[in-house]
Every structure is written in structure tokens, then in C-alpha cells.
Protein backbone atom coordinates (compact mmCIF):
# COMPACT_ATOMS: atom_id res chain seq x y z
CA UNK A 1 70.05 101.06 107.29
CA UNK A 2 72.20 103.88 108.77
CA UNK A 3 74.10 105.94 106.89
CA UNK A 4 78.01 106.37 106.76
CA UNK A 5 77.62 109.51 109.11
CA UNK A 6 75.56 108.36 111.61
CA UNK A 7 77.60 105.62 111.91
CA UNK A 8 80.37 108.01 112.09
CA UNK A 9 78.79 109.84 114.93
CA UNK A 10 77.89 106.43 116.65
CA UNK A 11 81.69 105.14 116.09
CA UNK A 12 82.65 108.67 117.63
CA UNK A 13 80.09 108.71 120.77
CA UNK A 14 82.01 104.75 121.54
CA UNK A 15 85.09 106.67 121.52
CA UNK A 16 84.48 109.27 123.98
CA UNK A 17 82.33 107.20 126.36
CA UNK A 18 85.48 104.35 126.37
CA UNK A 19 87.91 107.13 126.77
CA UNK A 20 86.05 108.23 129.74
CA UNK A 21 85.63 105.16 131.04
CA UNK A 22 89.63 104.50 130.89
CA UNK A 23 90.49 108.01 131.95
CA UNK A 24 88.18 107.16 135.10
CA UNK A 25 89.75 103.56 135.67
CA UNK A 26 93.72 105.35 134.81
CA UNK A 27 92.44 108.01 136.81
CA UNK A 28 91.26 106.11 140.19
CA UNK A 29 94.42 103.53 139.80
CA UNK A 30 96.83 106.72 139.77
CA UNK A 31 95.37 108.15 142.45
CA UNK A 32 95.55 105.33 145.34
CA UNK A 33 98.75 104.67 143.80
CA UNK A 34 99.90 108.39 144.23
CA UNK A 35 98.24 107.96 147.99
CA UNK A 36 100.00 105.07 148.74
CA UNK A 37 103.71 106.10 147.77
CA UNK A 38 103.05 109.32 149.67
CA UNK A 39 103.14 111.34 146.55
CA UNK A 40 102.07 114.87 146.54
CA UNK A 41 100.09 114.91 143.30
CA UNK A 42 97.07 116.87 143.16
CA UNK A 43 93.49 115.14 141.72
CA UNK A 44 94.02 117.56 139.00
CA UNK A 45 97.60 116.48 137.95
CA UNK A 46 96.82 112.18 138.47
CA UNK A 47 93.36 113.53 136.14
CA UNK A 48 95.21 114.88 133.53
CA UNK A 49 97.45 112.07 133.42
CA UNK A 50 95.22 109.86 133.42
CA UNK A 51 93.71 111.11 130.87
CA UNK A 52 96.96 111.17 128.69
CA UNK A 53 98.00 107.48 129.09
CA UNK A 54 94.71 106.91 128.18
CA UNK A 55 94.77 108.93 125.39
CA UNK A 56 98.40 107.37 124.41
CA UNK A 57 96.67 103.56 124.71
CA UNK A 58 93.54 104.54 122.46
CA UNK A 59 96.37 105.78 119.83
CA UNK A 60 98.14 102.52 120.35
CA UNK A 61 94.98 100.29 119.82
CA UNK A 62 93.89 102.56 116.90
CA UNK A 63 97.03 102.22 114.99
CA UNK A 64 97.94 97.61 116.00
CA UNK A 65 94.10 96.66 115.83
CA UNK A 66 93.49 95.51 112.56
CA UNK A 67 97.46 93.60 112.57
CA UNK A 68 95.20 92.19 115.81
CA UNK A 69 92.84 90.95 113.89
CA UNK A 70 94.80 89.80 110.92
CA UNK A 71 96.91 87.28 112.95
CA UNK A 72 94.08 86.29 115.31
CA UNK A 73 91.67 85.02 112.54
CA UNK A 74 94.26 83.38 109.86
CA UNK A 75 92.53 85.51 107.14
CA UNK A 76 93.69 84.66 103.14
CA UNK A 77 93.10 87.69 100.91
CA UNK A 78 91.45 86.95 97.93
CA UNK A 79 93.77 87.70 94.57
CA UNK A 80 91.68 89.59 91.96
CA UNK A 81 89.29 86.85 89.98
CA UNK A 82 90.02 84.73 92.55
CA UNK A 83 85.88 84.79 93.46
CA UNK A 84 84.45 86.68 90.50
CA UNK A 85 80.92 86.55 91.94
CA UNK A 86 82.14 87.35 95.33
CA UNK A 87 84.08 90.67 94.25
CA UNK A 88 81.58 91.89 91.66
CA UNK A 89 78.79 91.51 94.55
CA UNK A 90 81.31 93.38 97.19
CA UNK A 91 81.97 96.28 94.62
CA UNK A 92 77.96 96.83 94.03
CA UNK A 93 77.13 96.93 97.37
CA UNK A 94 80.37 99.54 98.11
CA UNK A 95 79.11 101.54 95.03
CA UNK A 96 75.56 101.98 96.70
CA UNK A 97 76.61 102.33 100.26
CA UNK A 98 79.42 104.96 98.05
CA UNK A 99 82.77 103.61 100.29
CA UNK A 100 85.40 103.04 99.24
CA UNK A 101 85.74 98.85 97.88
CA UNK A 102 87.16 97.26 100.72
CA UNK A 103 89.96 94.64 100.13
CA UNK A 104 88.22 90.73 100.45
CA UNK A 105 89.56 88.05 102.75
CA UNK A 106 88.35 84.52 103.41
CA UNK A 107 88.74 83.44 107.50
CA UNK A 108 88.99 79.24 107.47
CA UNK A 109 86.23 78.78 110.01
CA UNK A 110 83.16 77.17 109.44
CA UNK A 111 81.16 79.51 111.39
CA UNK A 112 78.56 81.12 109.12
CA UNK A 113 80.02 85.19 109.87
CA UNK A 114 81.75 87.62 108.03
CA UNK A 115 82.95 91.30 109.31
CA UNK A 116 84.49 94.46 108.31
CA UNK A 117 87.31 95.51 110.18
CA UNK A 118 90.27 98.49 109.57
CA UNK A 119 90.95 102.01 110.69
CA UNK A 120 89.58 104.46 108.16
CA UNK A 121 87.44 103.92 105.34
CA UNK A 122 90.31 103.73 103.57
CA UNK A 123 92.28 101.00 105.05
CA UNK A 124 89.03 98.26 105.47
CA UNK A 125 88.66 94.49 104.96
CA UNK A 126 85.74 92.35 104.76
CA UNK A 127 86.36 89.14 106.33
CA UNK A 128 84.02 86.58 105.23
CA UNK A 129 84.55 83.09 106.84
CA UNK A 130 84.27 79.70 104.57
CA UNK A 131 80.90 79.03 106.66
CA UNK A 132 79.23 81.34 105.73
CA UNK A 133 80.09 80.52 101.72
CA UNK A 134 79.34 77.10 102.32
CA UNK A 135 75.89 77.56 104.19
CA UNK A 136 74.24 80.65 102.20
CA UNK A 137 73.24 81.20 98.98
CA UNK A 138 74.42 84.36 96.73
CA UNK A 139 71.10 86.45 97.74
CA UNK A 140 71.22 85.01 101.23
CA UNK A 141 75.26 86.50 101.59
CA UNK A 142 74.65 89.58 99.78
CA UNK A 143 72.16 90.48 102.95
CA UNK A 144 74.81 89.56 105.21
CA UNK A 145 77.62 91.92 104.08
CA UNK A 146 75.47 94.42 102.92
């Protein structure tokens, strides 16, 4: 199992090789557009432009993707003793990992998943769906979210 700062390092390496990849995509759309309104813009100025709005969407996404999420799965959070077993099993495996206890949710689907989702370690849910409650036993879910 990784640890938090390689995963850190992976999460960041995403980052830079989608920001490229937008920059690129901002950067080539910008520049036939420039082209075909007869703009004088230089490769260096639609570049650096590019590379702004790009910059400006990531910050957008960062900040409205876990509201995304939220809505788009129908999550309930789970009120403390709610799922006694559930929390108690969540806070171990937060302790050993040494994260921060992530708030619980329940997604009604009965697709045996469950996922972690926020935008700093101190902001995260873990999103387990009814499924995967109904299907699995205690071990048998412990391995999944762990």
C-alpha cells in the first residue's frame, strides 16, 4: 500500500500532465482562433493564455468538485452512532493510515463500491454505497475502504 506522500506526488504528477494537456488543447484552439479573426497575437502571448484559462478552470474544478459529486450520487451522511461498527472501523483504519477521519456517507445504489472523494485531507468523505453493505461482510468491507 502506498503511502500518503507518494500518493501525494502521484495526485501532483496527474495535475501537471492534465494541465499540460489543457494548456495544449486551450493553446491550439486560441491559436486557429487568433488565425482566423486575423489577430496579431504571437504563439507566445495565445501560450501564455492558454495556459492561464487553463490554470483559472483547474481552480474552478478544484474548488465545485466535491459539490459535483455530492449532488450527482444522492449521498446521506451518516449522524454520529448512526453505524457504530461502520465509524469505529473508519476511525481505525484513519488512525493507521494517520489522516485525518473522514466524514461517512451512504450512496443508495446497490452497486457493491465505495470512494473517497474531497479537496484536501481535510475536507474528505468516504462514500460507501448500500451494495456494498448489503453484499460484504465486516472483514470483507474493511479491505475495501482500507
Amino acid at each position: 500500500m502506498a503511502n500518503l506522500s507518494q500518493l501525494k506526488g502521484t495526485m501532483l504528477i496527474t495535475i501537471f500532465i492534465t494541465l499540460g494537456i489543457f494548456v495544449a488543447f486551450i493553446g491550439v484552439v486560441s491559436y486557429f482562433f487568433s488565425y482566423a479573426t486575423d489577430l496579431s497575437l504571437t504563439p507566445t502571448t495565445t501560450l501564455i493564455g492558454a495556459f492561464v484559462i487553463a490554470l483559472l478552470f483547474m481552480f474552478i474544478q478544484f474548488l465545485i468538485s466535491p459539490y459535483i459529486v455530492r449532488a450527482t450520487t444522492h449521498l446521506q451522511y451518516l449522524q454520529p452512532g448512526q453505524n457504530p461498527w461502520l465509524e469505529g472501523a473508519v476511525a481505525k483504519l484513519a488512525n493507521a493510515a494517520r489522516v485525518k477521519q473522514p466524514r461517512i456517507a451512504i450512496v443508495p445504489d446497490q452497486t457493491p463500491n465505495a470512494f473517497v472523494f474531497g479537496n484536501s485531507t481535510n475536507n474528505m468523505t468516504l462514500a460507501i454505497n448500500v451494495g456494498l453493505l448489503k453484499e460484504l461482510n465486516e472483514s470483507e468491507i474493511e479491505g475495501v475502504i482500507m
